[in-house]
PDB file of N, CA and C in Angstrom:
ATOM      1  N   UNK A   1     130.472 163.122 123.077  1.00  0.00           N
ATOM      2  CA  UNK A   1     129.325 163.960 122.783  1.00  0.00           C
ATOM      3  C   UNK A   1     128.204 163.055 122.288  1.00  0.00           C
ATOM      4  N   UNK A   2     126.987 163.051 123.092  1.00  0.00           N
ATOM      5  CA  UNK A   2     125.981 162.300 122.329  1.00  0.00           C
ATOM      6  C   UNK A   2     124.497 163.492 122.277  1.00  0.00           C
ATOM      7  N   UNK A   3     123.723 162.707 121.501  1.00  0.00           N
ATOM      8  CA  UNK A   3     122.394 163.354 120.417  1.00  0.00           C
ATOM      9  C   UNK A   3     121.922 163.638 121.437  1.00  0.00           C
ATOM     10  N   UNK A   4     121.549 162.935 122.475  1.00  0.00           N
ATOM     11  CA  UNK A   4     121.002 163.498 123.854  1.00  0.00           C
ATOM     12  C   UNK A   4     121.069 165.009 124.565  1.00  0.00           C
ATOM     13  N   UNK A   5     122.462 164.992 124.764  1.00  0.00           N
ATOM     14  CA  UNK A   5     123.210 166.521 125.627  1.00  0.00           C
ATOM     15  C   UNK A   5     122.651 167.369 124.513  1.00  0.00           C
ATOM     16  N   UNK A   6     122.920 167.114 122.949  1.00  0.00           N
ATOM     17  CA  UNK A   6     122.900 168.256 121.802  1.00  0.00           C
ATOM     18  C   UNK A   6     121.292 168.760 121.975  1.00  0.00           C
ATOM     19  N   UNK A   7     120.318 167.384 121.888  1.00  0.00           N
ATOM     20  CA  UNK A   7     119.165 167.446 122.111  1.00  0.00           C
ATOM     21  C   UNK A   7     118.451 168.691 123.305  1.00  0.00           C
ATOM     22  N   UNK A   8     119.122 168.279 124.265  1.00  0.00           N
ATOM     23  CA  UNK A   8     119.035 169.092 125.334  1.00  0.00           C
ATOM     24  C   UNK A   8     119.471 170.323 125.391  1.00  0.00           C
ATOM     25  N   UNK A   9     120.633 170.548 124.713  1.00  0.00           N
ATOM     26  CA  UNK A   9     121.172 171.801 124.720  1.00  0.00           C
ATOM     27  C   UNK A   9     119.977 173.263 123.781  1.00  0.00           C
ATOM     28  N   UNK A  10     119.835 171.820 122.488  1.00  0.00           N
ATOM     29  CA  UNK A  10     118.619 173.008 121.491  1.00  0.00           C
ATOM     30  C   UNK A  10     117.518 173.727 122.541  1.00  0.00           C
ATOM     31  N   UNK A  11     116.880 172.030 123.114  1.00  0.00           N
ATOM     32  CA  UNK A  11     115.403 172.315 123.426  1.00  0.00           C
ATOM     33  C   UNK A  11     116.084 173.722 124.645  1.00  0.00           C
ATOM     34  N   UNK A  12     116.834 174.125 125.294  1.00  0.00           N
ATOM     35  CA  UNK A  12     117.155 174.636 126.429  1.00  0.00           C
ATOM     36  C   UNK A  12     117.426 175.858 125.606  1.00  0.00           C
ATOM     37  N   UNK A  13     118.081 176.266 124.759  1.00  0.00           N
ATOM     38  CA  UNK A  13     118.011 177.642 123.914  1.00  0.00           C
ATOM     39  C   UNK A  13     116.902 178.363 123.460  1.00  0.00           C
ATOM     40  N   UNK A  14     115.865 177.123 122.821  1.00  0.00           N
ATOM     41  CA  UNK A  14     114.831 177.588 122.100  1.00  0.00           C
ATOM     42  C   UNK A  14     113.795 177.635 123.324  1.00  0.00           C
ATOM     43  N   UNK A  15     113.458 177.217 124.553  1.00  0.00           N
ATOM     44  CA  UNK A  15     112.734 177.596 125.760  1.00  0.00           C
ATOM     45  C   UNK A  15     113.002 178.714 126.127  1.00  0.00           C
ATOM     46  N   UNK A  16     114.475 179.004 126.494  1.00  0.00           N
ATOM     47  CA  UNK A  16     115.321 180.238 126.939  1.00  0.00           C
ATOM     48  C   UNK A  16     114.863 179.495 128.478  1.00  0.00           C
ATOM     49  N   UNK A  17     115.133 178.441 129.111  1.00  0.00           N
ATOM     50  CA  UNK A  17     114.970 178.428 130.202  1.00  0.00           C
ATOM     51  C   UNK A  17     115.221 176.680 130.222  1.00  0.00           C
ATOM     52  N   UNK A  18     115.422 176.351 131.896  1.00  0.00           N
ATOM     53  CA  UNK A  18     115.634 174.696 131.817  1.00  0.00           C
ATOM     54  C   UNK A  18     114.454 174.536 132.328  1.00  0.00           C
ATOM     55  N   UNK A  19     113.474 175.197 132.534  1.00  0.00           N
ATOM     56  CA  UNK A  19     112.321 174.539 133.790  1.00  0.00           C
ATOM     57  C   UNK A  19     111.409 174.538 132.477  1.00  0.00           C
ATOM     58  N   UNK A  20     111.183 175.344 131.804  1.00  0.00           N
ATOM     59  CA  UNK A  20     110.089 175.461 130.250  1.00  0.00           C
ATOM     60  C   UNK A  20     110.532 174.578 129.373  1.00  0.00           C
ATOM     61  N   UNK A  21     111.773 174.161 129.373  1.00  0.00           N
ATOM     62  CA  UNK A  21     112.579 173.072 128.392  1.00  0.00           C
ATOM     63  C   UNK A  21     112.080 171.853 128.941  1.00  0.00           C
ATOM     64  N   UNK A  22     112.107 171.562 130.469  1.00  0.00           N
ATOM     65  CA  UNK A  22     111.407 170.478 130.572  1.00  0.00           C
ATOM     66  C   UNK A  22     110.320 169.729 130.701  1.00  0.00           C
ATOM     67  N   UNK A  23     109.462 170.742 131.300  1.00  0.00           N
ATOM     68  CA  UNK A  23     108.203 171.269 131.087  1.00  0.00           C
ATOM     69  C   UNK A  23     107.369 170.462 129.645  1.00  0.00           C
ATOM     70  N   UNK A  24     108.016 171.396 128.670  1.00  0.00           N
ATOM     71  CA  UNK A  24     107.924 170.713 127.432  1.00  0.00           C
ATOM     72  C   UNK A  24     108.112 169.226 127.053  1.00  0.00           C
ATOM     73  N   UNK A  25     109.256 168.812 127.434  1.00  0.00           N
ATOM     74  CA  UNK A  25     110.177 168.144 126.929  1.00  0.00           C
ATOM     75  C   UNK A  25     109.208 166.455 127.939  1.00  0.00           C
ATOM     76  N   UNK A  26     108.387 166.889 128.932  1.00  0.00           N
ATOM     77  CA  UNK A  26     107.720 166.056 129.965  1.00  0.00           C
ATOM     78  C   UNK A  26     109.395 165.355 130.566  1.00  0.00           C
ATOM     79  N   UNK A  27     110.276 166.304 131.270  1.00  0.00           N
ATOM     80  CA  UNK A  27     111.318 165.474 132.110  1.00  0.00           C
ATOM     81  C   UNK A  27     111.313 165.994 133.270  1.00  0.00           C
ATOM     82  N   UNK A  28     112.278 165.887 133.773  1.00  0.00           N
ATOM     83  CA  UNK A  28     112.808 166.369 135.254  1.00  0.00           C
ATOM     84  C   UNK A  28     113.658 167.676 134.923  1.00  0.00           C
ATOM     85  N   UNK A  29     113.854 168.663 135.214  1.00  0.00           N
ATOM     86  CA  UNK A  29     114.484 170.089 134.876  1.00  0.00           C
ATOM     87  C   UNK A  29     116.014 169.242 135.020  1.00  0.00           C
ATOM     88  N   UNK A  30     116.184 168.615 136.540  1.00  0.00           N
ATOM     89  CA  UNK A  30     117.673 168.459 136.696  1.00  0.00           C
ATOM     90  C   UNK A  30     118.134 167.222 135.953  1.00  0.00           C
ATOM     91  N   UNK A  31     117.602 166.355 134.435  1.00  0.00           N
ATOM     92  CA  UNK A  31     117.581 165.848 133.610  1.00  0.00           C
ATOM     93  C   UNK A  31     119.013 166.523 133.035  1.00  0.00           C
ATOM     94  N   UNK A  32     117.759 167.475 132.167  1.00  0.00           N
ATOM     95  CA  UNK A  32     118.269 168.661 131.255  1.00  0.00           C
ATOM     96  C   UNK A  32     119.352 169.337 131.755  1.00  0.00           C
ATOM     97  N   UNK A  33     119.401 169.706 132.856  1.00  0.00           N
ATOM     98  CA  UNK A  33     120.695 170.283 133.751  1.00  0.00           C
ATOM     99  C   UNK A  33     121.950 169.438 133.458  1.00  0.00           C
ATOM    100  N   UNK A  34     121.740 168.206 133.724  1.00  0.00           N
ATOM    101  CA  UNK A  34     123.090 166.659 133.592  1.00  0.00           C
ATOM    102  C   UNK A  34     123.400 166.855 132.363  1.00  0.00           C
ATOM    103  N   UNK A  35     122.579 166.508 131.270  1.00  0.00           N
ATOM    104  CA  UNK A  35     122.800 166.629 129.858  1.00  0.00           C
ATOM    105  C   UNK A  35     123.603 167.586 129.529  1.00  0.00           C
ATOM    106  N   UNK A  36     123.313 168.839 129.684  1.00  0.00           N
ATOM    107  CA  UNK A  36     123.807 170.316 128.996  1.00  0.00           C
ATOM    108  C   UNK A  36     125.254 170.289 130.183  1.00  0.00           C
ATOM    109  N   UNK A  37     125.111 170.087 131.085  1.00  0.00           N
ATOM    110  CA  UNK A  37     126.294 170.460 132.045  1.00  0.00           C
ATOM    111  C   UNK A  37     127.581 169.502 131.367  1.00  0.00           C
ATOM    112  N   UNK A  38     127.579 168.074 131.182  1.00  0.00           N
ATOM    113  CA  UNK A  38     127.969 167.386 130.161  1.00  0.00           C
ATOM    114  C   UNK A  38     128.772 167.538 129.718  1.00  0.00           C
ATOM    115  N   UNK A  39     128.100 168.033 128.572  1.00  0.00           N
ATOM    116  CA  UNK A  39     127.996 168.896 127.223  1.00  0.00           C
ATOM    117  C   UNK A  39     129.160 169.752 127.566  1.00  0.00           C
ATOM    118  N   UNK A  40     129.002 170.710 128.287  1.00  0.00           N
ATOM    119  CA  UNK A  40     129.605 171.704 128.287  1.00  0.00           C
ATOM    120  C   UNK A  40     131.195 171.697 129.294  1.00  0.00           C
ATOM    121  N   UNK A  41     131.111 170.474 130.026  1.00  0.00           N
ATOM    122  CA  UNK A  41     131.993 169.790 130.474  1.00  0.00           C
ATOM    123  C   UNK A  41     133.674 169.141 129.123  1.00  0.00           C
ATOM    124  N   UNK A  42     132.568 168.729 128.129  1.00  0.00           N
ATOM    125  CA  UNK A  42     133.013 168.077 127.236  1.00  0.00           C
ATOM    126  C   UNK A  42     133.556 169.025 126.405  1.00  0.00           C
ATOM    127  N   UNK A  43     133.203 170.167 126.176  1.00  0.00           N
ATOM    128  CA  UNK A  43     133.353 171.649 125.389  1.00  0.00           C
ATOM    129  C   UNK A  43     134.246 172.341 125.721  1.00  0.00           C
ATOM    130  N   UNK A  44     134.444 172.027 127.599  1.00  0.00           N
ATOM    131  CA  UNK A  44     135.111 172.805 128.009  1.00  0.00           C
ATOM    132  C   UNK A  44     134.970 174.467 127.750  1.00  0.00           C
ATOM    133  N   UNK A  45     133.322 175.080 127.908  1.00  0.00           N
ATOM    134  CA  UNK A  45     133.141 176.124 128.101  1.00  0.00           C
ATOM    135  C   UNK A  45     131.258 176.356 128.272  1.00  0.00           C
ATOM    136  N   UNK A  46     131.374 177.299 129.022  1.00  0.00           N
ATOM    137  CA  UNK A  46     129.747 177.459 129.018  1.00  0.00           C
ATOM    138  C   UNK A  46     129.383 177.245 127.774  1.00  0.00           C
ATOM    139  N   UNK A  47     127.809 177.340 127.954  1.00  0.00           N
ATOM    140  CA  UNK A  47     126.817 176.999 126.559  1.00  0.00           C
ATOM    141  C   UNK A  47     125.957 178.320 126.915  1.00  0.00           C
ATOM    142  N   UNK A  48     125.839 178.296 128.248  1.00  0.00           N
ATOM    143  CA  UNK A  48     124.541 179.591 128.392  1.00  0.00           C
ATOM    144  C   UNK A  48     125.024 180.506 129.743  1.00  0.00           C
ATOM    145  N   UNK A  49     124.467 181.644 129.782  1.00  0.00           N
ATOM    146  CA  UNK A  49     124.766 182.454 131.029  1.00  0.00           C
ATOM    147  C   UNK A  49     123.199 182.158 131.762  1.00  0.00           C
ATOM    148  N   UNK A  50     123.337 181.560 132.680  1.00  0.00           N
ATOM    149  CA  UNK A  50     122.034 181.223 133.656  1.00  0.00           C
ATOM    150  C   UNK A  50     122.067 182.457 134.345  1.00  0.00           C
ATOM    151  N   UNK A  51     120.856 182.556 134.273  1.00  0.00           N
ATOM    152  CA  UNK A  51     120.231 183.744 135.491  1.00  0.00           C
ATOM    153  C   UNK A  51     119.185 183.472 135.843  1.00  0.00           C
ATOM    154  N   UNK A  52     118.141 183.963 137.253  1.00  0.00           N
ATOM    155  CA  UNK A  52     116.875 183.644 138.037  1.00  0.00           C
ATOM    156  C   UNK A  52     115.848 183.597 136.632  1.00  0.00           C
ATOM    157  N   UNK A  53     116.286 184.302 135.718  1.00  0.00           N
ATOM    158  CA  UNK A  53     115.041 184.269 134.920  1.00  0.00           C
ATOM    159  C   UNK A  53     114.927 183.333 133.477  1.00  0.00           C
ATOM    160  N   UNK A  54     116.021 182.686 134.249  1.00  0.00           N
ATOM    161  CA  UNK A  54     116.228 181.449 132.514  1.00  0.00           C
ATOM    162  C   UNK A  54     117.993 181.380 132.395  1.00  0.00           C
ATOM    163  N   UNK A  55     117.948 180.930 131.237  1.00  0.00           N
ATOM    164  CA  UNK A  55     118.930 180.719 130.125  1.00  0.00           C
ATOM    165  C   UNK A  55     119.294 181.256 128.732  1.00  0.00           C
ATOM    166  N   UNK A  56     120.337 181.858 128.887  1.00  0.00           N
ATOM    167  CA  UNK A  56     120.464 182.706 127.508  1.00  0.00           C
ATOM    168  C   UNK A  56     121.773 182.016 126.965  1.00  0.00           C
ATOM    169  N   UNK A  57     121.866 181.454 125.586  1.00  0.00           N
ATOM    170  CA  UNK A  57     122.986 181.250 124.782  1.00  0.00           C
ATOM    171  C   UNK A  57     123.923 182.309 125.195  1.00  0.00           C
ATOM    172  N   UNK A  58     125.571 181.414 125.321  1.00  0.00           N
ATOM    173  CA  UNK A  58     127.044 182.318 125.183  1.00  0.00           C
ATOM    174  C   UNK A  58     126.661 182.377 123.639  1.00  0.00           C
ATOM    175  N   UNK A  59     128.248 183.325 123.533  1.00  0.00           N
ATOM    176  CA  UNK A  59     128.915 183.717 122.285  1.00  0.00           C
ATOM    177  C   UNK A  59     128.903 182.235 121.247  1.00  0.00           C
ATOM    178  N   UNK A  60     129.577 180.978 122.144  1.00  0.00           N
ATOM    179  CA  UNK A  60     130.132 179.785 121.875  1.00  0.00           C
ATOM    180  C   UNK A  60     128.557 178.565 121.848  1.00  0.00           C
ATOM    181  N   UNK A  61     127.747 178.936 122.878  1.00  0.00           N
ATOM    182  CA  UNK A  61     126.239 178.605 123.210  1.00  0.00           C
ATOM    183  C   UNK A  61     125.425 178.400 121.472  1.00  0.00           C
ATOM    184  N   UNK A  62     125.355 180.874 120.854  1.00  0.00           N
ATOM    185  CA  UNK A  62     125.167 179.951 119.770  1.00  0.00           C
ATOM    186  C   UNK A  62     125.398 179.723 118.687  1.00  0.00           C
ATOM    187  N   UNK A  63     127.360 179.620 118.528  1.00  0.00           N
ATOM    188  CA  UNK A  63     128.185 178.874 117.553  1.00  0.00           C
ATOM    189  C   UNK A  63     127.720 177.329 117.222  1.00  0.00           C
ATOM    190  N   UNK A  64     127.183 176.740 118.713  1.00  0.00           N
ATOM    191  CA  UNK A  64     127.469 175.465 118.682  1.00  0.00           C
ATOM    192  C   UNK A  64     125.877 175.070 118.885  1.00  0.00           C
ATOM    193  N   UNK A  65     124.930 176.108 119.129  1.00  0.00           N
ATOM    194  CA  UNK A  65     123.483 175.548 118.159  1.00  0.00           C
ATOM    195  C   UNK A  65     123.719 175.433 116.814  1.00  0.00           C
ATOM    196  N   UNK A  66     124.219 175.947 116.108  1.00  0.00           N
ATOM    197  CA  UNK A  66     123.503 176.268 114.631  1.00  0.00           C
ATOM    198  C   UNK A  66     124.300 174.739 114.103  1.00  0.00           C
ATOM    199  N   UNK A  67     125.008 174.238 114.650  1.00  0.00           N
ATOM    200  CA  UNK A  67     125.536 173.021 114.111  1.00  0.00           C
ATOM    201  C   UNK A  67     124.859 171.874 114.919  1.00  0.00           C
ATOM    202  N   UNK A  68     124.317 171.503 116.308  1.00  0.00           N
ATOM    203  CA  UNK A  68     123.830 170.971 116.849  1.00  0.00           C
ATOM    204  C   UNK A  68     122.619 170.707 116.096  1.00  0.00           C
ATOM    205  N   UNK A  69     121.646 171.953 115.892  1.00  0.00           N
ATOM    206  CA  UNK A  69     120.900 171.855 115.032  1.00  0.00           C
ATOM    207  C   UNK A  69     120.416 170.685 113.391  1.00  0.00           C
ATOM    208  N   UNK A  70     121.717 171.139 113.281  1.00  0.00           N
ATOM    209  CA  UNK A  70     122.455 170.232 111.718  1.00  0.00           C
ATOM    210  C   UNK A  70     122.440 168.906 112.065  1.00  0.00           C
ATOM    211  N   UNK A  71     123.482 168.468 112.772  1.00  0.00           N
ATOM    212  CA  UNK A  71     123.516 167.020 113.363  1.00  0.00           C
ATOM    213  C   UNK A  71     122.787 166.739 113.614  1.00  0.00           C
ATOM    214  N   UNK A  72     121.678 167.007 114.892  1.00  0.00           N
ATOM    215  CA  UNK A  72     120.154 166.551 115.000  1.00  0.00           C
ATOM    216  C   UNK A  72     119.338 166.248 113.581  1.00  0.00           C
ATOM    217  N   UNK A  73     119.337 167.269 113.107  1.00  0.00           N
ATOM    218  CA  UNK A  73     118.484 167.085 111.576  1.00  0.00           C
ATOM    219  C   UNK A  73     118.959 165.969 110.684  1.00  0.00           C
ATOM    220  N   UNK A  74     120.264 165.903 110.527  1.00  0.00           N
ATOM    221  CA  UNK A  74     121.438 164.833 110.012  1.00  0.00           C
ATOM    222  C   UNK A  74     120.851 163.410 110.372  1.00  0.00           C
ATOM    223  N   UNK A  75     121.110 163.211 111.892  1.00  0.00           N
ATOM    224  CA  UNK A  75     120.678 162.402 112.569  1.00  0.00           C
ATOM    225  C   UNK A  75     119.182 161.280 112.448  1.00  0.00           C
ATOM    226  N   UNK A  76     118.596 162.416 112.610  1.00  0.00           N
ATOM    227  CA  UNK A  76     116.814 162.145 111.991  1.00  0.00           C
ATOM    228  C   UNK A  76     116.852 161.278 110.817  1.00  0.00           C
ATOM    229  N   UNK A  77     117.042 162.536 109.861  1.00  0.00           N
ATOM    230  CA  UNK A  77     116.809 161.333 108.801  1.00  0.00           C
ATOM    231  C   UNK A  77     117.134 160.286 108.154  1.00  0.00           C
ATOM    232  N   UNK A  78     119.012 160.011 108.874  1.00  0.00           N
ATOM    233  CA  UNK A  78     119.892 159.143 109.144  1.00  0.00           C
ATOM    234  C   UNK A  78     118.788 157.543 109.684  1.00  0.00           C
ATOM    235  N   UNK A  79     118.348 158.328 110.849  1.00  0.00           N
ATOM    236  CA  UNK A  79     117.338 156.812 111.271  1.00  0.00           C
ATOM    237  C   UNK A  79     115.737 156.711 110.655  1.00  0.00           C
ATOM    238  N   UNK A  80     115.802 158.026 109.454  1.00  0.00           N
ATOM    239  CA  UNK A  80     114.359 157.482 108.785  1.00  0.00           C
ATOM    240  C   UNK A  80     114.634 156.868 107.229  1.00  0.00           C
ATOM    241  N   UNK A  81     115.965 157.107 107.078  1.00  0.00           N
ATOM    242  CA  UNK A  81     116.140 155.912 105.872  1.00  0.00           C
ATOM    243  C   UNK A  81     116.630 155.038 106.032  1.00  0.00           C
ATOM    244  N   UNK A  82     116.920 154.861 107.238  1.00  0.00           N
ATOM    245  CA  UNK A  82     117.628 153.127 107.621  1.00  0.00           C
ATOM    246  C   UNK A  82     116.436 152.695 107.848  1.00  0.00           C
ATOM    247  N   UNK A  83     115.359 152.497 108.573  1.00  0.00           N
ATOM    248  CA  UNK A  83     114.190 152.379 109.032  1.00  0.00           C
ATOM    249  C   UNK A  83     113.205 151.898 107.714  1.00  0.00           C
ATOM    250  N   UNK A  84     113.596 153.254 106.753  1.00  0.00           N
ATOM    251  CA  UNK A  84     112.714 152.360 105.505  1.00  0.00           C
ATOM    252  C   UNK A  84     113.106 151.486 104.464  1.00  0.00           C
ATOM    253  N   UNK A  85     114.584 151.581 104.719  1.00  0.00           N
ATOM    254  CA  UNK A  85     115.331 150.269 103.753  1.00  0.00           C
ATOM    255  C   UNK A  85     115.423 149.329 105.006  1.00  0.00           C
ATOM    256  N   UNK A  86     115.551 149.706 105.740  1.00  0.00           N
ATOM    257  CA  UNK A  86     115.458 147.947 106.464  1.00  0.00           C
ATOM    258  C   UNK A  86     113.693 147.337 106.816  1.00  0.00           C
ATOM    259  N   UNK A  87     113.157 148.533 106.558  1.00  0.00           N
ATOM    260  CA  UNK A  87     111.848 147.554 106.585  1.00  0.00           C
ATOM    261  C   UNK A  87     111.621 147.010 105.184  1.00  0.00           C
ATOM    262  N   UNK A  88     111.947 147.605 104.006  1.00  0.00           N
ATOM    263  CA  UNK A  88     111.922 147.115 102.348  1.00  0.00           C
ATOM    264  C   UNK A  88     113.056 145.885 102.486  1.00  0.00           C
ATOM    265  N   UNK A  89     114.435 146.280 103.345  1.00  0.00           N
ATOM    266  CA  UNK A  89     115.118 144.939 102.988  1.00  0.00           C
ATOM    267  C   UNK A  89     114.706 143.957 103.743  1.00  0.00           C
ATOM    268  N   UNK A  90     113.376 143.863 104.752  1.00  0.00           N
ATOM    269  CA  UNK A  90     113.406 142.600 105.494  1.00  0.00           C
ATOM    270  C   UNK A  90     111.694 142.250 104.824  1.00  0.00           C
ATOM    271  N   UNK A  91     110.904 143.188 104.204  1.00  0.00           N
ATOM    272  CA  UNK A  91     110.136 142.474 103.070  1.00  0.00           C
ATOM    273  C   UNK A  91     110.124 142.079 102.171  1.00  0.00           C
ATOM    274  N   UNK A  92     111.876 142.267 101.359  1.00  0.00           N
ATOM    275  CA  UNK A  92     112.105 141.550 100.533  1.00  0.00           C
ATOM    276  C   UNK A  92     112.926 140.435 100.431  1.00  0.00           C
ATOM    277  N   UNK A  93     113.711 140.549 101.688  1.00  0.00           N
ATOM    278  CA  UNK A  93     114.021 139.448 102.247  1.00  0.00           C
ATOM    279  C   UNK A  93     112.768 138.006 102.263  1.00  0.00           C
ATOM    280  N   UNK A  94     111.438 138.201 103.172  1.00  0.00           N
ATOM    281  CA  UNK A  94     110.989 137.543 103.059  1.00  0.00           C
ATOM    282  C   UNK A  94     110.351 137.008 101.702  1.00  0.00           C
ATOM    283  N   UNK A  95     109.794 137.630 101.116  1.00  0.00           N
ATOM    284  CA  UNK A  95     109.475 137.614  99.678  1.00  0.00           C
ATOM    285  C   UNK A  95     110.393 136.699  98.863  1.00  0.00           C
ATOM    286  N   UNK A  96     111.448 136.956  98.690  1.00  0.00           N
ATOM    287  CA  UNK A  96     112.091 135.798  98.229  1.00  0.00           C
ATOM    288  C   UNK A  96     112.675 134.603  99.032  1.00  0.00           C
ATOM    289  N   UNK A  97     112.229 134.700  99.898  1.00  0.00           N
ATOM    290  CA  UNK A  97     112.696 132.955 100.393  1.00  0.00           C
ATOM    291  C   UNK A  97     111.245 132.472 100.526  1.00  0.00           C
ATOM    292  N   UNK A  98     109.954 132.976 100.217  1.00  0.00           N
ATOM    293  CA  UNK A  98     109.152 132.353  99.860  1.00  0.00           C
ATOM    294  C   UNK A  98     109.138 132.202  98.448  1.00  0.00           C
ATOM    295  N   UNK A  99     109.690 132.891  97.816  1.00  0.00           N
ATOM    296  CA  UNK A  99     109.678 132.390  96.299  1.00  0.00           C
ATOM    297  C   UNK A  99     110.354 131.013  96.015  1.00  0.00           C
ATOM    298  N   UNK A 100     111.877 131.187  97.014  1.00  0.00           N
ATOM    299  CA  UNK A 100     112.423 130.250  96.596  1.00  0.00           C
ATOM    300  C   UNK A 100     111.473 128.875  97.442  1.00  0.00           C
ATOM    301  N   UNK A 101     110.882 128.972  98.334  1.00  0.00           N
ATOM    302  CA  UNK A 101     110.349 127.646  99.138  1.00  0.00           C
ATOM    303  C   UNK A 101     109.310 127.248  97.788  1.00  0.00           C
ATOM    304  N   UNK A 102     108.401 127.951  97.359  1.00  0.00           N
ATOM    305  CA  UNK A 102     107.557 127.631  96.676  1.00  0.00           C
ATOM    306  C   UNK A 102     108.237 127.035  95.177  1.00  0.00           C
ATOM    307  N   UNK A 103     109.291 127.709  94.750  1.00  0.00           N
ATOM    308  CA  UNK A 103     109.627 126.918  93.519  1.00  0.00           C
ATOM    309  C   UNK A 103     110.538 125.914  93.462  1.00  0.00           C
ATOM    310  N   UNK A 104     111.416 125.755  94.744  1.00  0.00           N
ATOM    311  CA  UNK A 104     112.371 124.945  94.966  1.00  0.00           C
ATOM    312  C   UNK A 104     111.864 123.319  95.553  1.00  0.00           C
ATOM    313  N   UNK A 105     111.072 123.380  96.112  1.00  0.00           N
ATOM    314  CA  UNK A 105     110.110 122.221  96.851  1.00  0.00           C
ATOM    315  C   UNK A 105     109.961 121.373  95.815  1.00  0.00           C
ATOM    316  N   UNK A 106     110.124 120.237  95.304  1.00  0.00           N
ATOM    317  CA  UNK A 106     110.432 119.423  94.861  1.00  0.00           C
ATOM    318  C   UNK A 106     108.642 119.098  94.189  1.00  0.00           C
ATOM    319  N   UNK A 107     108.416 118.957  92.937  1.00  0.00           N
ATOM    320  CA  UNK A 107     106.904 118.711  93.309  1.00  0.00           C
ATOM    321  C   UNK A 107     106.461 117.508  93.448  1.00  0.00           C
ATOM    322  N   UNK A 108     105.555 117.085  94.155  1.00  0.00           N
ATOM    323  CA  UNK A 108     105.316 115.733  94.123  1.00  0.00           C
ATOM    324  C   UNK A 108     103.713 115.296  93.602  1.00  0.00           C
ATOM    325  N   UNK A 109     104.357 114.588  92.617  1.00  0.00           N
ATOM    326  CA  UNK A 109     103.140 113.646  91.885  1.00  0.00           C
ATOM    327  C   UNK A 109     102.946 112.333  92.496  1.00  0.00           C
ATOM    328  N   UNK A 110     102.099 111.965  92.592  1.00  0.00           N
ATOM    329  CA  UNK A 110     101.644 110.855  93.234  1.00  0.00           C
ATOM    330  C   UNK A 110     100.635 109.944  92.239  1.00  0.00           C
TER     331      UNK A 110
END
C-alpha cells in the first residue's frame, strides 16, 4: 500500500468521480484509475461502485477513507518536521564546524 493509491483513492471520493479527480489533480483520469484499482487489488475489495455518472464510496470505500485520510495527514506532517529539523540540523551542523575552523586554526603570529 503506498501514499499515492491512498492519495488517489481520497481525491476520487471527494470529486465523486475519476475524470473531476483528475481534472483537478492536473493527471491523466487512467492515472487515477491504476492507483485506486491497486489499491483495491491490494484490499481485495471494491473501494467505489462506478457508474456513467462518477464514483460513489462502498460500505468498505468509506471505512477505509476516514483512515486514509489520517495517514495522509500523519504523513504530511511526518515530512514537515523532518524537513525542519533537518534543515536546523544541517544549519547547525554548519555553524559549528565553522566555529570549530575558526577557533581551532592554530593562530599565527609572525
Amino acid at each position: 500500500m503506498d501514499l499515492k493509491g491512498l492519495r488517489a483513492f481520497c481525491n476520487v471520493a471527494e470529486f465523486g468521480s475519476f475524470s473531476r479527480a483528475a481534472t483537478a489533480l492536473g493527471v491523466a483520469q487512467s492515472v487515477l484509475s491504476r492507483q485506486v484499482s491497486a489499491l483495491e487489488i491490494e484490499l481485495g475489495a471494491r473501494l467505489f461502485y462506478r457508474t456513467g455518472r462518477g464514483a460513489t464510496p462502498t460500505e468498505l470505500g468509506e471505512a477505509v477513507r476516514g483512515r486514509a485520510k489520517s495517514l495522509l495527514a500523519d504523513s504530511e506532517q511526518l515530512l514537515l518536521d523532518a524537513r525542519g529539523r533537518s534543515a536546523f540540523s544541517i544549519a547547525s551542523a554548519r555553524a559549528r564546524r565553522a566555529v570549530r575552523r575558526r577557533f581551532s586554526s592554530p593562530s599565527r603570529c609572525w
